[in-house]
Structures are given as structure tokens and as C-alpha cells.
C-alpha atoms as a PDB file:
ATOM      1  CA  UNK A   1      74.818 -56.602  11.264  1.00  0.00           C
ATOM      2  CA  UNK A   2      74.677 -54.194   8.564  1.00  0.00           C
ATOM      3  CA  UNK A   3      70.934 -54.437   8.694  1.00  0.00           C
ATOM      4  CA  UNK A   4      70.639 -53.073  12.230  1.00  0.00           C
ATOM      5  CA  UNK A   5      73.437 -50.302  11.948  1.00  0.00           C
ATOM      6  CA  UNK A   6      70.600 -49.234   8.998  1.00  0.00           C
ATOM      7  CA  UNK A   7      67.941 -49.251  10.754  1.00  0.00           C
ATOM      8  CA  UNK A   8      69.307 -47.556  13.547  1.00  0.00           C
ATOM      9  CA  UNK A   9      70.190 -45.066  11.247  1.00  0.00           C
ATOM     10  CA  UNK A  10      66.747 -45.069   9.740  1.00  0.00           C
ATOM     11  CA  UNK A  11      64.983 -44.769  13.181  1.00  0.00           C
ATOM     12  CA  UNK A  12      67.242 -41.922  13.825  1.00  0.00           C
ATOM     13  CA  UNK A  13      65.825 -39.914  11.087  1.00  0.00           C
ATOM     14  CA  UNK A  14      62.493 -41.021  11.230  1.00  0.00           C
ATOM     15  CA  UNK A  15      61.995 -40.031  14.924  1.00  0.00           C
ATOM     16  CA  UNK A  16      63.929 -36.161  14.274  1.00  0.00           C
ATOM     17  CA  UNK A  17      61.385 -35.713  11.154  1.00  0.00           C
ATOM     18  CA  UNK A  18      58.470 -36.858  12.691  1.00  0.00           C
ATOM     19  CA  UNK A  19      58.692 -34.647  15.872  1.00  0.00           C
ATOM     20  CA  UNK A  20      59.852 -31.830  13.663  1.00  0.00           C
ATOM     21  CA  UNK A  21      56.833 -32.319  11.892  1.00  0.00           C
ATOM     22  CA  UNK A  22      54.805 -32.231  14.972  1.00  0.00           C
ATOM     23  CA  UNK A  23      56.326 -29.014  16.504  1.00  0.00           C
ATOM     24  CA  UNK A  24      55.696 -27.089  12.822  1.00  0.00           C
ATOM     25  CA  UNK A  25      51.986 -28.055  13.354  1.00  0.00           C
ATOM     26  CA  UNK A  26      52.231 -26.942  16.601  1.00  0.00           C
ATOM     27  CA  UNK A  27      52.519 -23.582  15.408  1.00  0.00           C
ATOM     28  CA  UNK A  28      49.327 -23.728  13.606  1.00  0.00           C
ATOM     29  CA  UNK A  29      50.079 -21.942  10.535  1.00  0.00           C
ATOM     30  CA  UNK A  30      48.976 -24.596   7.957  1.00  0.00           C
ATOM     31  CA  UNK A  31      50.779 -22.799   4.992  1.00  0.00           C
ATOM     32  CA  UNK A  32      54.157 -23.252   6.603  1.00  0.00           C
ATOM     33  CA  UNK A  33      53.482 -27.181   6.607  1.00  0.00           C
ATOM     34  CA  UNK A  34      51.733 -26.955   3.275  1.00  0.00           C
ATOM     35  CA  UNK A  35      55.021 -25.746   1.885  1.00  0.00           C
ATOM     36  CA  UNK A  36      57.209 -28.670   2.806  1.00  0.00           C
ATOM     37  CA  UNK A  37      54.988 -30.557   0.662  1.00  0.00           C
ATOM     38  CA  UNK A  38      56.773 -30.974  -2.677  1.00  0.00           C
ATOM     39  CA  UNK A  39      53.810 -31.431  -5.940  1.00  0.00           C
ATOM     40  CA  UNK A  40      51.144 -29.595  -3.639  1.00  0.00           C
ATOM     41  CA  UNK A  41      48.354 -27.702  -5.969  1.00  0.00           C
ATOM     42  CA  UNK A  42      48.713 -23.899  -5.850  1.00  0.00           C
ATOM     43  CA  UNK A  43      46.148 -21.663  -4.848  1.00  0.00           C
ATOM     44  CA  UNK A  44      43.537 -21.035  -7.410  1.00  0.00           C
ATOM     45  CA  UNK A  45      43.880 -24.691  -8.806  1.00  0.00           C
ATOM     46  CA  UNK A  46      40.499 -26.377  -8.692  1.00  0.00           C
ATOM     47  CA  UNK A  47      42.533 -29.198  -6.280  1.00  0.00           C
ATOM     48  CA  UNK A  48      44.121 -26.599  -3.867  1.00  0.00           C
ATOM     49  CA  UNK A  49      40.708 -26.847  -1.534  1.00  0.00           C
ATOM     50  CA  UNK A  50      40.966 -30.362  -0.720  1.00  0.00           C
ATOM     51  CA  UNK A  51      44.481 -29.870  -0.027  1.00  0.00           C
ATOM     52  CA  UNK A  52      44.186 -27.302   2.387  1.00  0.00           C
ATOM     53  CA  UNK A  53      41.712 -29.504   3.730  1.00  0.00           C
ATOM     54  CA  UNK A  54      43.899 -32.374   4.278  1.00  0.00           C
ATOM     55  CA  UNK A  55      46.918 -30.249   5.053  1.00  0.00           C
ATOM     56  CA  UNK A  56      44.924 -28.784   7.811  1.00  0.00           C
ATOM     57  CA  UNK A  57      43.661 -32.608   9.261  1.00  0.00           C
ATOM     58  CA  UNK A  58      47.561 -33.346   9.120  1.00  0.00           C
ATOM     59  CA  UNK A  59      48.733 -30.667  10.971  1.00  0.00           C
ATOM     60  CA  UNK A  60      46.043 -31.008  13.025  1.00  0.00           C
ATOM     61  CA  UNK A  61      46.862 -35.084  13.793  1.00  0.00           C
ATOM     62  CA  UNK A  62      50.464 -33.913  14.155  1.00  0.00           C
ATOM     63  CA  UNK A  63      49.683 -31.397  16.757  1.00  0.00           C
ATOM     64  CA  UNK A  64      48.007 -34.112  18.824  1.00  0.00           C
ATOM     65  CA  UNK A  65      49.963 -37.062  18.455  1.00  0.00           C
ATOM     66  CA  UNK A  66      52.541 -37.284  21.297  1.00  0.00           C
ATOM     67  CA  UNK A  67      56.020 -37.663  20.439  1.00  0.00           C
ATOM     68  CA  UNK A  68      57.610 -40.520  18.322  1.00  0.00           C
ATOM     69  CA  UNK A  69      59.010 -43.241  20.488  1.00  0.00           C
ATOM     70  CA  UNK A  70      60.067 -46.641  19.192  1.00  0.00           C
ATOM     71  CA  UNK A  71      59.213 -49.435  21.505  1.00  0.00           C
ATOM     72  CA  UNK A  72      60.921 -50.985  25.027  1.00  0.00           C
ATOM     73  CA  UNK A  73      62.566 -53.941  23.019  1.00  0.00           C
ATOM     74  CA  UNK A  74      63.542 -51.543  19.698  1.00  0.00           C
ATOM     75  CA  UNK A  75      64.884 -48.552  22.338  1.00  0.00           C
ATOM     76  CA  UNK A  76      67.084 -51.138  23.963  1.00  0.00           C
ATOM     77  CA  UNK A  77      68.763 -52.129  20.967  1.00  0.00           C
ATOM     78  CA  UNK A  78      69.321 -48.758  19.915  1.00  0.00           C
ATOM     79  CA  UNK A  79      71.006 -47.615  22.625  1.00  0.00           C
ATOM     80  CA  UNK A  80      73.229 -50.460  22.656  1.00  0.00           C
ATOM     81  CA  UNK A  81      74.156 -49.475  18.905  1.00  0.00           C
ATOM     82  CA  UNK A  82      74.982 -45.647  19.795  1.00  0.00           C
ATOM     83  CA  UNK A  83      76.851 -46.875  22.861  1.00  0.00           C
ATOM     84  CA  UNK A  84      78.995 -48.356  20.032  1.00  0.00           C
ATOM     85  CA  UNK A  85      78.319 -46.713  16.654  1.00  0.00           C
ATOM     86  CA  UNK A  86      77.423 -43.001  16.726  1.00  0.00           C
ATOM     87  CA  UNK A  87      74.583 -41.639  14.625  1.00  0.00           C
ATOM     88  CA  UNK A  88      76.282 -40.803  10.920  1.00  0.00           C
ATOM     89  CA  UNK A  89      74.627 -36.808  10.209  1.00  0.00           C
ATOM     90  CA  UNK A  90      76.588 -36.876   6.748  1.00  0.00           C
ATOM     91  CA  UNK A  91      79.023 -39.798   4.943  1.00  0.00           C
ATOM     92  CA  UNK A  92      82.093 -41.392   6.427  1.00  0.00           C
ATOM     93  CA  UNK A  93      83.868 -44.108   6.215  1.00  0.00           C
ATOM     94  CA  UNK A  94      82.051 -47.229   7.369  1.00  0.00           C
ATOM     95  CA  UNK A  95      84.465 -49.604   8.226  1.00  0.00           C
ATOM     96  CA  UNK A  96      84.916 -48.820  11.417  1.00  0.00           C
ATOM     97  CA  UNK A  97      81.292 -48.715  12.313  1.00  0.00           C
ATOM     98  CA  UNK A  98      80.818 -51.554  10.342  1.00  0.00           C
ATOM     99  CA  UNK A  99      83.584 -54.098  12.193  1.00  0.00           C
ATOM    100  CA  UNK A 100      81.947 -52.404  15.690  1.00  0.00           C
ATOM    101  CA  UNK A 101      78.567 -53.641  14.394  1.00  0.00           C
ATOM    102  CA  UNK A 102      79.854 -57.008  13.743  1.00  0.00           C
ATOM    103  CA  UNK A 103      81.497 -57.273  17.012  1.00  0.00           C
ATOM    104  CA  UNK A 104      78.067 -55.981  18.844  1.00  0.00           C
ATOM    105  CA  UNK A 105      76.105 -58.532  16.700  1.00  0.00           C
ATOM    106  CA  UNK A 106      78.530 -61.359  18.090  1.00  0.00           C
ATOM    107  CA  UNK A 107      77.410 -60.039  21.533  1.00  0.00           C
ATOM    108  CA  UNK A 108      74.142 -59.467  21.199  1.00  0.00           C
ATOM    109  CA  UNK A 109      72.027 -56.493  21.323  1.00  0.00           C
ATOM    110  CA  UNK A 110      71.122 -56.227  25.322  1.00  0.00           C
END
């Protein structure tokens, strides 16, 4: 139960920062992406060339790739969890979500 309220939670996220992601590279302005990445070599750094390099494929895959999806079977489930359990943007107590969950899990996820 408490495994699929996660990763509901998880697939939330991961969906909102990937097509973020893929509407910054949109833009085409490969510094803008190049500063969300945190440890990146500054210019004049003898490593800052390959980054831009690869910074540039990234965006560049981003801009191309259509948007993030989850599968038939995974997009079921999830909507079956938000019918129940809304997404959590910032903490709250759990135990209501969490006794929801077990009831859906009793149910099944159709």
C-alpha cells in the first residue's frame, strides 16, 4: 500500500521535471539548462568544452523527445490513486492518505 502511494508520488514528480526539462530545451539557450546542473565545470576550465558539448546533445534529446507518459497499465493505477489520495506538493499528515491507500489496495487498483 504504502509502496504505491510512493510511487505515485514519485511518478508525479518525475513526469513535472522531465517535461519541464523538455520545455527549457525547447528554448534553445543551452546555458539556461547548463545552469540547473549543480558541479558543472565553469568556463575556462579545460572540462567546460565537453560539457557544453554534452549539455548541448541533452537539450537537444530533450527538445525531441515527446512528452513523459507512463504506460496504459501504470496510468490506470494512478488515476485510481488520485481519485482517492491527492498528489502531496509539500508534507502533511499521512494517515489519512495512508488508511485511503489501504482501503484502495483491499479493492484493487482498476
Amino acid at each position: 500500500m504504502i509502496v504505491q502511494y510512493t510511487a505515485a508520488q514519485a511518478l508525479d514528480y518525475r513526469r513535472d521535471m522531465l517535461n519541464a526539462a523538455r520545455r527549457l530545451a525547447r528554448r534553445g539557450d543551452w546555458r539556461v539548462l547548463a545552469a540547473k546542473i549543480g558541479g558543472a565545470p565553469e568556463a575556462g576550465y579545460p572540462q567546460h568544452a565537453q560539457f557544453e558539448q554534452e549539455t548541448r546533445a541533452l537539450m537537444q534529446a530533450l527538445a525531441d523527445a515527446p512528452e513523459f507518459r507512463p504506460g496504459a497499465a501504470v496510468a490506470r493505477a494512478l488515476e485510481a490513486i488520485r481519485r482517492e489520495v491527492a498528489f502531496m506538493p509539500r508534507d502533511r499528515a499521512m494517515d489519512g492518505d495512508i488508511a485511503r491507500m489501504v482501503a484502495l489496495t483491499g479493492q484493487g487498483l482498476d
